[in-house]
Protein backbone atom coordinates (compact mmCIF):
# COMPACT_ATOMS: atom_id res chain seq x y z
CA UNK A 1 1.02 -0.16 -14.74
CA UNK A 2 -2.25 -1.61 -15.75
CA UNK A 3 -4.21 -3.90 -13.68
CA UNK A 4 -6.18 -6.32 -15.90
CA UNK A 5 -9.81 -7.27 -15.75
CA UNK A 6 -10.84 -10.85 -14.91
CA UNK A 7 -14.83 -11.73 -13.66
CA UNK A 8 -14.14 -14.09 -10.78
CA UNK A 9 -16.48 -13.62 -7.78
CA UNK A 10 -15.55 -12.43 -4.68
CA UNK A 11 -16.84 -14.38 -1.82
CA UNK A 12 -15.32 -12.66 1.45
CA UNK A 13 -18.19 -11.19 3.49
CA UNK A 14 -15.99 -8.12 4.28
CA UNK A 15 -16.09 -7.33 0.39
CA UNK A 16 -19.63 -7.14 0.11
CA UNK A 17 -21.12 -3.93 -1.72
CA UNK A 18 -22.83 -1.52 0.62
CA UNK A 19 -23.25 2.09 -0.95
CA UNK A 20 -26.01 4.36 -2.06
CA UNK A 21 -29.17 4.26 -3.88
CA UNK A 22 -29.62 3.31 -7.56
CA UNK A 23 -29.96 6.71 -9.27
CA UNK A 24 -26.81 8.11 -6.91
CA UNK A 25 -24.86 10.45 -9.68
CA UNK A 26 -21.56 9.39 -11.50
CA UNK A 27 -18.92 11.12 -11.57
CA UNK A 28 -18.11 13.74 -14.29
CA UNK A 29 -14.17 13.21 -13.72
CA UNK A 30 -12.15 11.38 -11.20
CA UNK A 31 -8.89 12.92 -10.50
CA UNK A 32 -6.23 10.92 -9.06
CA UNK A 33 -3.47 12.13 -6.81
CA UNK A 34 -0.29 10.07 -6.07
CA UNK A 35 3.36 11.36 -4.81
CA UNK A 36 5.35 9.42 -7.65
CA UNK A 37 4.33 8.53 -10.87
CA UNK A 38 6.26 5.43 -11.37
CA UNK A 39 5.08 1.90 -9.30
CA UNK A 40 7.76 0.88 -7.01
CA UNK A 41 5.35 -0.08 -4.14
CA UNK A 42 1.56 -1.44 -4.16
CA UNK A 43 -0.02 2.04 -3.53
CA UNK A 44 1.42 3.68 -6.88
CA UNK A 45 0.42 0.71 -8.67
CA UNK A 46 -3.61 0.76 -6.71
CA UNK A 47 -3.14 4.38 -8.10
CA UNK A 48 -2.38 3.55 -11.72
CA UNK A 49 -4.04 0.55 -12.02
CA UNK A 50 -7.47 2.40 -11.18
CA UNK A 51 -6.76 5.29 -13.94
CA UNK A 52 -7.07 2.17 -16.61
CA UNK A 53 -10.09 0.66 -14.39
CA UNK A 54 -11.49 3.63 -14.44
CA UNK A 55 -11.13 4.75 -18.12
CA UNK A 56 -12.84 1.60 -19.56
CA UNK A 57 -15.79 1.70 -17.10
CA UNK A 58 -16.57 5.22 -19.33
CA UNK A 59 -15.21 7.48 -16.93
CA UNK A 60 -12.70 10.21 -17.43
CA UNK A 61 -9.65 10.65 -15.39
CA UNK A 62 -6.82 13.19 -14.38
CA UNK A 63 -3.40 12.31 -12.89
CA UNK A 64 -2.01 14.57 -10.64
CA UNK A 65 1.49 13.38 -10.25
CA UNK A 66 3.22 15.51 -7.20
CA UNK A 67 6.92 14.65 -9.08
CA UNK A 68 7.56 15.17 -12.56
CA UNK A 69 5.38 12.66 -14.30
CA UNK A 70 5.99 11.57 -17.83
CA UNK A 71 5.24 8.44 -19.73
CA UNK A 72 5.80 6.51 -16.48
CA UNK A 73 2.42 7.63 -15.47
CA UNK A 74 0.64 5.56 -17.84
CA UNK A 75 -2.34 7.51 -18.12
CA UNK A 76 -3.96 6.26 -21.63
CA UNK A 77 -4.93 9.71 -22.76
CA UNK A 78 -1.82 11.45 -21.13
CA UNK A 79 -4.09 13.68 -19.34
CA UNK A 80 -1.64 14.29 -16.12
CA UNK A 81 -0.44 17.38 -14.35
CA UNK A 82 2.89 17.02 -13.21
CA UNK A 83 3.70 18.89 -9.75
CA UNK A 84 7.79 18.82 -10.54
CA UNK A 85 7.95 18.17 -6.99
CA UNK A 86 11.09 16.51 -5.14
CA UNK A 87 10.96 12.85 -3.56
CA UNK A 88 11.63 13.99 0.09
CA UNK A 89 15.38 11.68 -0.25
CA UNK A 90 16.30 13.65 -3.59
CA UNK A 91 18.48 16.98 -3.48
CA UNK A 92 19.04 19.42 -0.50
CA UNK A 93 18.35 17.85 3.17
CA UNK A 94 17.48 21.28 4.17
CA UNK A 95 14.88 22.34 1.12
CA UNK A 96 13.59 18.54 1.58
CA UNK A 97 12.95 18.98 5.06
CA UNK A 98 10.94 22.06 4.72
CA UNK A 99 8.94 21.50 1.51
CA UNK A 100 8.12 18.14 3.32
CA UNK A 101 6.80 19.74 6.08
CA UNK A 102 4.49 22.46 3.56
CA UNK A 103 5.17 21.72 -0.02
CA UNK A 104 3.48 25.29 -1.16
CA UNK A 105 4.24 25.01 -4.64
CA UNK A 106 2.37 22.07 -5.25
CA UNK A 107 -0.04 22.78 -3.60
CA UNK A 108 -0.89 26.06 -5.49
CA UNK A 109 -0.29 24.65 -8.75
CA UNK A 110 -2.91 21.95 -8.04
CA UNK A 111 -5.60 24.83 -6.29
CA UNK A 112 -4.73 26.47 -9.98
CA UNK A 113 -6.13 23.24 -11.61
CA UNK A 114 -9.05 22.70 -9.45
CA UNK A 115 -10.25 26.37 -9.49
CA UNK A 116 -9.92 26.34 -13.91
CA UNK A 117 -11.36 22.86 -13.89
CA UNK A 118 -13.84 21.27 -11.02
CA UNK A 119 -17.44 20.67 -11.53
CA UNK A 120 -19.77 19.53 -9.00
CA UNK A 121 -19.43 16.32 -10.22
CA UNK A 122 -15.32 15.64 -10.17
CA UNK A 123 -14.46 13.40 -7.39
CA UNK A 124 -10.40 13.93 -5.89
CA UNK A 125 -9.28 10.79 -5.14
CA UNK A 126 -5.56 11.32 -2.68
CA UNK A 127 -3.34 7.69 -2.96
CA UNK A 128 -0.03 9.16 -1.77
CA UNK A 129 0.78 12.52 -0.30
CA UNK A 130 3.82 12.29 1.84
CA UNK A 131 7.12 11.61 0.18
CA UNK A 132 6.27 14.84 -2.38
CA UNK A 133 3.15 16.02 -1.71
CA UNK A 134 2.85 17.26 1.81
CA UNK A 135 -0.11 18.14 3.90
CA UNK A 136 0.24 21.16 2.00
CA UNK A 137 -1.94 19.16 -0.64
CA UNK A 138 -4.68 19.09 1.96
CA UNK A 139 -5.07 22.62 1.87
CA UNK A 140 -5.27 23.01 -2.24
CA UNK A 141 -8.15 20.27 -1.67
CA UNK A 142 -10.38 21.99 1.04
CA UNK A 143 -12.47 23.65 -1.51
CA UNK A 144 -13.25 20.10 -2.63
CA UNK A 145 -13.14 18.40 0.42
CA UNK A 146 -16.37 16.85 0.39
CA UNK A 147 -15.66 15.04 -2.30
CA UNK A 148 -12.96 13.94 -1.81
CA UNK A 149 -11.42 10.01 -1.37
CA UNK A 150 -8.65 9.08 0.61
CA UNK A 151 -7.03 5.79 0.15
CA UNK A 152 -5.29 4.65 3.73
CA UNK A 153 -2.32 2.41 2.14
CA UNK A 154 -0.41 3.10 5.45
CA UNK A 155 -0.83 5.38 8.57
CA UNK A 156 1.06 8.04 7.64
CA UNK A 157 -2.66 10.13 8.01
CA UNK A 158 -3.12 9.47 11.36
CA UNK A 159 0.71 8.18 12.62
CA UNK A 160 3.78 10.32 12.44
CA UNK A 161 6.01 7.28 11.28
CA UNK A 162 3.50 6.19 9.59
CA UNK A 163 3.64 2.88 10.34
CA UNK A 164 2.10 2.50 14.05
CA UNK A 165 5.54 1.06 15.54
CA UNK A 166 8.46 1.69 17.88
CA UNK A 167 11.57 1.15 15.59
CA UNK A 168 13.69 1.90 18.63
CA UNK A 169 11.54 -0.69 20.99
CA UNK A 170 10.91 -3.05 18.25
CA UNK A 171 7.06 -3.30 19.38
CA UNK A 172 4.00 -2.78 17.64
CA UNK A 173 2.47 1.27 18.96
CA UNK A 174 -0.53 1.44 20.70
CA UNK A 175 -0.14 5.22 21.57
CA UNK A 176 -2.55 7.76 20.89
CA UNK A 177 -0.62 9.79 17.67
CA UNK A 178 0.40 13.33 18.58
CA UNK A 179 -0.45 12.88 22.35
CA UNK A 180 2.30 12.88 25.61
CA UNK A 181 3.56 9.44 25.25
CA UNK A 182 3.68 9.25 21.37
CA UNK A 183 5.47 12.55 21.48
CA UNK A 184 7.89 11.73 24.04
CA UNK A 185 8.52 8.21 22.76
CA UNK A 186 12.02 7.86 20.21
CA UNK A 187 10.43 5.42 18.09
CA UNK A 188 11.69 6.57 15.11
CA UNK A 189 13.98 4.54 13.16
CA UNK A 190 16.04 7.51 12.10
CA UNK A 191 16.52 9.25 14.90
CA UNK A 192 14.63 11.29 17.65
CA UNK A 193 15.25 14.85 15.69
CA UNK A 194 13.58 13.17 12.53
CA UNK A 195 10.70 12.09 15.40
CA UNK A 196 10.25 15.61 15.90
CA UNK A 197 9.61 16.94 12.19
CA UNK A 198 7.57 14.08 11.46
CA UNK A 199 5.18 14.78 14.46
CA UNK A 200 5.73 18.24 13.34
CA UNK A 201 4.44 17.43 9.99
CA UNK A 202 1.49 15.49 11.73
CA UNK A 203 0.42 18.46 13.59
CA UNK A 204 0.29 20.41 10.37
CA UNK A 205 -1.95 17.85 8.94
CA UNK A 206 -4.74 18.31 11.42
CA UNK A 207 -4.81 21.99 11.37
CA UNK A 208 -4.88 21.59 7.13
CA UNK A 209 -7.05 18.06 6.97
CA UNK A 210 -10.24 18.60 7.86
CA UNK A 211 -11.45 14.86 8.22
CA UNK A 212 -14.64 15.46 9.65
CA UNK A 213 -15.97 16.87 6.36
CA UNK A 214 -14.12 14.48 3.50
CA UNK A 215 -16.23 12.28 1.44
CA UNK A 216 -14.65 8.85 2.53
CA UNK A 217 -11.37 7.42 3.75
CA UNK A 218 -10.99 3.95 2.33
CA UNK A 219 -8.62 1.40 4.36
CA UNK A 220 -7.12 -1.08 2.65
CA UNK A 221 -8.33 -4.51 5.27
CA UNK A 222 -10.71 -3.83 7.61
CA UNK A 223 -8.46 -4.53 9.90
CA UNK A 224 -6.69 -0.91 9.88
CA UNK A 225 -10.39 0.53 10.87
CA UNK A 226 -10.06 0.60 15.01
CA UNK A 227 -6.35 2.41 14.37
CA UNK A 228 -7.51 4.73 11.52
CA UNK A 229 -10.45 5.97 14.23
CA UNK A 230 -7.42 5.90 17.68
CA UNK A 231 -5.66 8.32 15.09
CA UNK A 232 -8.67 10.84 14.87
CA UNK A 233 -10.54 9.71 11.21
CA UNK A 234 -13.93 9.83 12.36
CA UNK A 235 -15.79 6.10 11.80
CA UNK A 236 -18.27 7.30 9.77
CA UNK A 237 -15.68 8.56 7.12
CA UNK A 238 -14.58 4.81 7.11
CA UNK A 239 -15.04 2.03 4.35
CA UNK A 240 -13.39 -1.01 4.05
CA UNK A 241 -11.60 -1.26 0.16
CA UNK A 242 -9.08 -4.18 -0.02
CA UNK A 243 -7.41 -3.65 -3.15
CA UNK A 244 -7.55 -5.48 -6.30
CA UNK A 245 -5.42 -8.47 -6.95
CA UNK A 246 -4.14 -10.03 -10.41
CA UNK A 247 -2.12 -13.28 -9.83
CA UNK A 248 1.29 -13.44 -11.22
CA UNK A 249 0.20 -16.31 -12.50
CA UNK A 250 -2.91 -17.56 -13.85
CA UNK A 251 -1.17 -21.20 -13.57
CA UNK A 252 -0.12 -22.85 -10.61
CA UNK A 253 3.33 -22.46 -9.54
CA UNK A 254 4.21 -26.11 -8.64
CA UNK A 255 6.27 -24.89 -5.59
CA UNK A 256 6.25 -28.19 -3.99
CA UNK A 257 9.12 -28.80 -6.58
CA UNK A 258 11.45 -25.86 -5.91
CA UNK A 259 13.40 -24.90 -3.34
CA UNK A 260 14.09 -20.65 -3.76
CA UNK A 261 12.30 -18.52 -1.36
CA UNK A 262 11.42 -15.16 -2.69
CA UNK A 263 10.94 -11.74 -1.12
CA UNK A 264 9.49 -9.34 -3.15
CA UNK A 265 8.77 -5.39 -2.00
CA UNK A 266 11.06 -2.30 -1.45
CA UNK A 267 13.98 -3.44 -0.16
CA UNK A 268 14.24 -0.99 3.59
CA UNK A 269 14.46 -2.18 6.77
CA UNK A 270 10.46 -1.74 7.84
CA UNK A 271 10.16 -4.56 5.17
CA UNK A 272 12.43 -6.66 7.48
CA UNK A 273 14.45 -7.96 4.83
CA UNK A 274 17.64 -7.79 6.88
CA UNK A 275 15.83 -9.80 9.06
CA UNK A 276 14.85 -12.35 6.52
CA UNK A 277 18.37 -12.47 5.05
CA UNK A 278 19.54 -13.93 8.75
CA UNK A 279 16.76 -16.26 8.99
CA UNK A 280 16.98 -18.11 5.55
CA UNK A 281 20.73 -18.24 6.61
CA UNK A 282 20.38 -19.85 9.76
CA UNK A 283 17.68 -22.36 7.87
CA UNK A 284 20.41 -23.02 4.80
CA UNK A 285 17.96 -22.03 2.18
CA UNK A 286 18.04 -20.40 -0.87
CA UNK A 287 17.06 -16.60 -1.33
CA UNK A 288 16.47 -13.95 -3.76
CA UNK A 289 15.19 -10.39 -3.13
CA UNK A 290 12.90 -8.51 -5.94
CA UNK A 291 13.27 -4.97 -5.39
CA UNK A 292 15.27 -2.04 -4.93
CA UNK A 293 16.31 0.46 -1.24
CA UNK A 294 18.15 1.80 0.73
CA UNK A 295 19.13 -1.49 2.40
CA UNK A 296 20.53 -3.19 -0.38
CA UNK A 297 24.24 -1.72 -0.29
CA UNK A 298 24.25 -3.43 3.70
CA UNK A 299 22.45 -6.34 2.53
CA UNK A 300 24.93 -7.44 0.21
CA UNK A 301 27.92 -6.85 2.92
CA UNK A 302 26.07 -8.74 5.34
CA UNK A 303 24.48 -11.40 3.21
CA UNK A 304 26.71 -11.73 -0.02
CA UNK A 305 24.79 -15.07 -1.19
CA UNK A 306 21.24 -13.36 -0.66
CA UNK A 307 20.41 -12.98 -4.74
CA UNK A 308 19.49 -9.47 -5.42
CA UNK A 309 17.94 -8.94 -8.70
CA UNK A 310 16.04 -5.49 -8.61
CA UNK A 311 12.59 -4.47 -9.93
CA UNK A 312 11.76 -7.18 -12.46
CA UNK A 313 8.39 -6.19 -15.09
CA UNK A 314 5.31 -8.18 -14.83
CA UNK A 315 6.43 -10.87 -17.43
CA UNK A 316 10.14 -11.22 -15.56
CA UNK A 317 8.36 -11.94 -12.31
CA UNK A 318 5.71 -14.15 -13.78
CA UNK A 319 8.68 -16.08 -15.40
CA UNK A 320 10.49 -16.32 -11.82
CA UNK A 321 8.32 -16.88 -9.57
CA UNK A 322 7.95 -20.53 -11.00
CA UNK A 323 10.91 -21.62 -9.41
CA UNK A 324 9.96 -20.50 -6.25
CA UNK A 325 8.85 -22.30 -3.41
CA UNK A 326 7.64 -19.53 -1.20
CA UNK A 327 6.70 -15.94 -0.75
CA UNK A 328 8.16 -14.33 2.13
CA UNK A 329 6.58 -10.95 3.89
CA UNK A 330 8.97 -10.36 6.86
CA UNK A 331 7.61 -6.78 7.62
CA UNK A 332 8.74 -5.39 10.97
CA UNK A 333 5.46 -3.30 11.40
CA UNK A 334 2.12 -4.29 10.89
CA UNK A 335 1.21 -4.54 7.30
CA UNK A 336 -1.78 -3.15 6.46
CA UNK A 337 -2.71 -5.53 3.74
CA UNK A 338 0.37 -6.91 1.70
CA UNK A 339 -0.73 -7.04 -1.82
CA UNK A 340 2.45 -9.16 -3.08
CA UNK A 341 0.70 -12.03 -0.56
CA UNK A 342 -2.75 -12.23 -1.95
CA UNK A 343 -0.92 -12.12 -5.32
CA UNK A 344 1.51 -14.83 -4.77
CA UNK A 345 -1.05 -16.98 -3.24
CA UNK A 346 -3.50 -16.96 -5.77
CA UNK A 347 -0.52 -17.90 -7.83
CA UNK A 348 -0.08 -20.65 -5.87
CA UNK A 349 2.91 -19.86 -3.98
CA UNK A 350 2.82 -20.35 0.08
CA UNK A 351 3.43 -17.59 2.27
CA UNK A 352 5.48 -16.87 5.16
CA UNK A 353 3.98 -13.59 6.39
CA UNK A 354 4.85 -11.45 9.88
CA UNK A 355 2.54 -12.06 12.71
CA UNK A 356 1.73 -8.42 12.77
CA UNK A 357 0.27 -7.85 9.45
CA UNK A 358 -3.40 -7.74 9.14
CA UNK A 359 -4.11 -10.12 7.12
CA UNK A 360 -1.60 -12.68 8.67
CA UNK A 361 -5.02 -14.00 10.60
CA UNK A 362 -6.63 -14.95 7.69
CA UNK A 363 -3.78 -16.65 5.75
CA UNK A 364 -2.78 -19.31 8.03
CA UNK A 365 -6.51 -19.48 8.87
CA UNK A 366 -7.11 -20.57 5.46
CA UNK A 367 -4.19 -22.93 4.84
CA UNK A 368 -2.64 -20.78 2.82
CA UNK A 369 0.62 -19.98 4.64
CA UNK A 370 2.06 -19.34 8.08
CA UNK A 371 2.65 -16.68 10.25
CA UNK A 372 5.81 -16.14 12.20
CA UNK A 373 7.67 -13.26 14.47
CA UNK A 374 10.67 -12.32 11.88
CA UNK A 375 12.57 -10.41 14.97
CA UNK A 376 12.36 -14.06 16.65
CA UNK A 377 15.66 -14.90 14.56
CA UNK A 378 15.47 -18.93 15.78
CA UNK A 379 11.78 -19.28 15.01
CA UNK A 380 12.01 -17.31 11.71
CA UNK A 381 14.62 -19.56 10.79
CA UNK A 382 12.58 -23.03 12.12
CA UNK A 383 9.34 -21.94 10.06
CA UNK A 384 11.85 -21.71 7.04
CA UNK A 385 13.66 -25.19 7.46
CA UNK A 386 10.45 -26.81 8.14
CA UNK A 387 8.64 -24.98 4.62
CA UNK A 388 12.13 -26.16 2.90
CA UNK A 389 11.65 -29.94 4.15
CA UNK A 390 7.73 -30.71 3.54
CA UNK A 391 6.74 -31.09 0.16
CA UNK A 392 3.45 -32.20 1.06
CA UNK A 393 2.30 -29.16 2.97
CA UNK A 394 4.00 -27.03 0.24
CA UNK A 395 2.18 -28.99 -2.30
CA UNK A 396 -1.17 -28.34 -0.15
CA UNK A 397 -1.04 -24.63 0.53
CA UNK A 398 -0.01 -23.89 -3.42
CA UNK A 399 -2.73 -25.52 -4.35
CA UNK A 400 -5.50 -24.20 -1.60
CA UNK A 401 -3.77 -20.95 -2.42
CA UNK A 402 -4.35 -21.29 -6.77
CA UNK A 403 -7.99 -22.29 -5.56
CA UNK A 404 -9.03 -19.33 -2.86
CA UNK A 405 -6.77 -17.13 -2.10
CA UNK A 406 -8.56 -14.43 -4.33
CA UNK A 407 -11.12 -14.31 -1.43
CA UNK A 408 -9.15 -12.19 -0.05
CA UNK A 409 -9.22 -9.45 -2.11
CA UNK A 410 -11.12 -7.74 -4.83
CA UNK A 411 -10.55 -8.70 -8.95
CA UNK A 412 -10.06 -5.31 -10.35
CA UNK A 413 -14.00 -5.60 -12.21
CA UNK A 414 -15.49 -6.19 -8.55
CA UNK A 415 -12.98 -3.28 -7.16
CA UNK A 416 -13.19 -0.84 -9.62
CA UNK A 417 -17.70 -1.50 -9.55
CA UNK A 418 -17.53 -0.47 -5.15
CA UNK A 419 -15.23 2.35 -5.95
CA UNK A 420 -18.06 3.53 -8.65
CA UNK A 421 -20.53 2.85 -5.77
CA UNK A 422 -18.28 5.00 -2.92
CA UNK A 423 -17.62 7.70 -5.73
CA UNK A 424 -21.63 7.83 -5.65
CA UNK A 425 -22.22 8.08 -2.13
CA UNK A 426 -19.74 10.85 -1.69
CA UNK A 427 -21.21 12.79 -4.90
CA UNK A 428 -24.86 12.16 -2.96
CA UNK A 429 -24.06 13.15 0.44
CA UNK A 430 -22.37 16.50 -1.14
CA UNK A 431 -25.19 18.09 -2.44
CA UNK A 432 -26.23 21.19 -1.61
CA UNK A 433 -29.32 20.73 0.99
């Protein structure tokens, strides 16, 4: 899925470009790694959208796509190597479970490729590694480690649910990962034995992932930095990368004149959408889910006038989403960044976003939504009634949000120019002495 190129400025201080000297080299060849190859989340499409980016800024690109890849990859030239890995819900619990855990056949499929093909110059850029992957992939990388890019879209390299929260306690984690209280602490929403193989799994990431010695780990807000460094990634491997943003729609939605609220996202219960569902029922308003999960089979049981209308394409949702009224982002854990936000905002849709996610600060700071506790069933549900009754204020935050929300967040030019200037750095710092 291509991310498209627009020239507006980005004004957020965070943003600012801070990377090596002038004459720092290019890169020969970035290759990107992602699980999937099809964009059912915001991290497949960062890792997509930047093979495009990439491309026309004159530099050549690999995907490595740990499933089967195809024409879903969208790589222009169709240079991809496919893995033929297994999404870790697909097939055989037991096989799942252990080529989760150590997935060696990707892994020495893609040390085949880098041995036949690296140059001094190719940086490795990791999106998504642990629904195929596996820390396995680590280990094909440590050859290249130095320059190699890893893209935080979650915790899952530093947390074992990847998500910094206690499912079971319903409480945001502030536990040091892998120590005595994380490890005797059933905060997984599975279950306690799944607890175990995922902190399994984490403890063969450390001995594999050498993150002392990588080129950079980028976090997606820069609010994710002091958990990134509780979880072990030194700070100096650290940069701040909010990922680009392309509105849904370059014209305003007038939401002041609609009354559908609109969640958009995988449809599990992290997202909160259960919790959503009971809110917007309790506040008699209108709601319609975009996406697909495992949730949907007890969301329609439970909810049978929530609208579910799966994935929609970029033109379907563009269509849609003007007779919204709001964008909804009920998460249970804290968000790292939420790209559907920034991207309904600047579409000029208000948000309703979960206290916990980081950038749920700066969008009621700005005017451009509110924040609310989703698991806080009555006050979910008053934020929604009082959104449904004010046309003004819905009037105001579409059109602050039309005006600034992309200050939030990097265009795809101004992204795609400080990954060129990270990709430097790490090429710089890697030379030989």
């Amino acid at each position: 899925m291509a991310l498209a190129t627009t020239e507006r400025p980005v004004h957020a201080p965070a943003l600012e470009a801070v990377g090596p000297p002038e004459r720092a080299p290019s890169p020969d060849r970035v290759v990107v790694i992602n699980d999937v190859s099809v964009a059912r989340g915001g991290a497949t499409r960062v890792a997509l959208g930047s093979i495009d980016l990439l491309e026309a800024a004159g530099v050549p690109t690999t995907f490595v796509a740990g499933d089967g890849g195809g024409p879903a990859s969208g790589h222009p030239s169709g240079d991809t190597l496919a893995l033929g890995g297994r999404h870790l819900l697909d097939g055989s619990l037991l096989r799942n479970a252990a080529s989760g855990l150590y997935n060696a056949r990707a892994a020495a499929k893609l040390a085949a490729w880098i041995a036949e093909n690296d140059t001094p110059r190719t940086v490795y850029h990791l999106h998504g590694w642990s629904k195929v992957l596996s820390p396995a992939v680590f280990h094909a990388l440590r050859p290249v480690q130095r320059r190699l890019v890893l893209s935080a879209h979650d915790y899952f390299l530093v947390c074992p649910n990847g998500a910094y929260y206690d499912y079971r306690g319903s409480s945001v984690c502030h536990r040091t990962p892998l120590g005595i209280a994380c490890l005797t602490t059933g905060c997984d929403r599975r279950s306690q034995l799944h607890k175990l193989w995922r902190s399994s799994r984490q403890a063969i990431l450390r001995r594999v992932a050498d993150l002392r010695r990588v080129g950079a780990v980028l976090a997606v807000h820069d609010g994710m930095i002091p958990d990134l460094i509780r979880g072990g990634v030194p700070a100096e491997r650290i940069r701040a990368l909010r990922n680009p943003v392309v509105p849904w729609s370059a014209s305003r939605v007038e939401a002041e004149r609609n009354s559908l609220f609109l969640y958009v996202g995988r449809v599990e219960e992290e997202k909160g959408v259960d919790l959503l569902a009971a809110a917007a029922r309790d506040a008699g308003v209108r709601l319609a889910v975009v996406g697909r999960g495992a949730l949907q089979p007890r969301l329609a049981h439970e909810y049978p006038e929530v609208r579910q209308l799966g994935w929609k394409t970029p033109e379907e949702l563009a269509v849609l989403i003007h007779s919204a009224r709001a964008v909804v982002m009920p998460s249970r854990y804290p968000e790292p960044f939420g790209l559907v936000a920034v991207e309904a905002a600047a579409s000029g849709l208000p948000l309703v976003v979960s206290a916990t996610a980081a950038i749920a600060d700066e969008i009621a700071g700005s005017g451009l939504g509110l924040a609310a506790d989703p698991r806080d069933r009555a006050g979910f549900a008053a934020v929604l009634t009082g959104l449904a009754a004010d046309d003004a204020l819905v009037a105001t935050m579409s059109r602050r949000g039309h005006a600034e929300a992309m200050r939030l967040a990097h265009t795809p030019a101004s992204w795609v120019t400080e990954l060129l200037t990270i990709y430097g750095s790490v090429l710089e710092r890697s030379r030989p002495p």
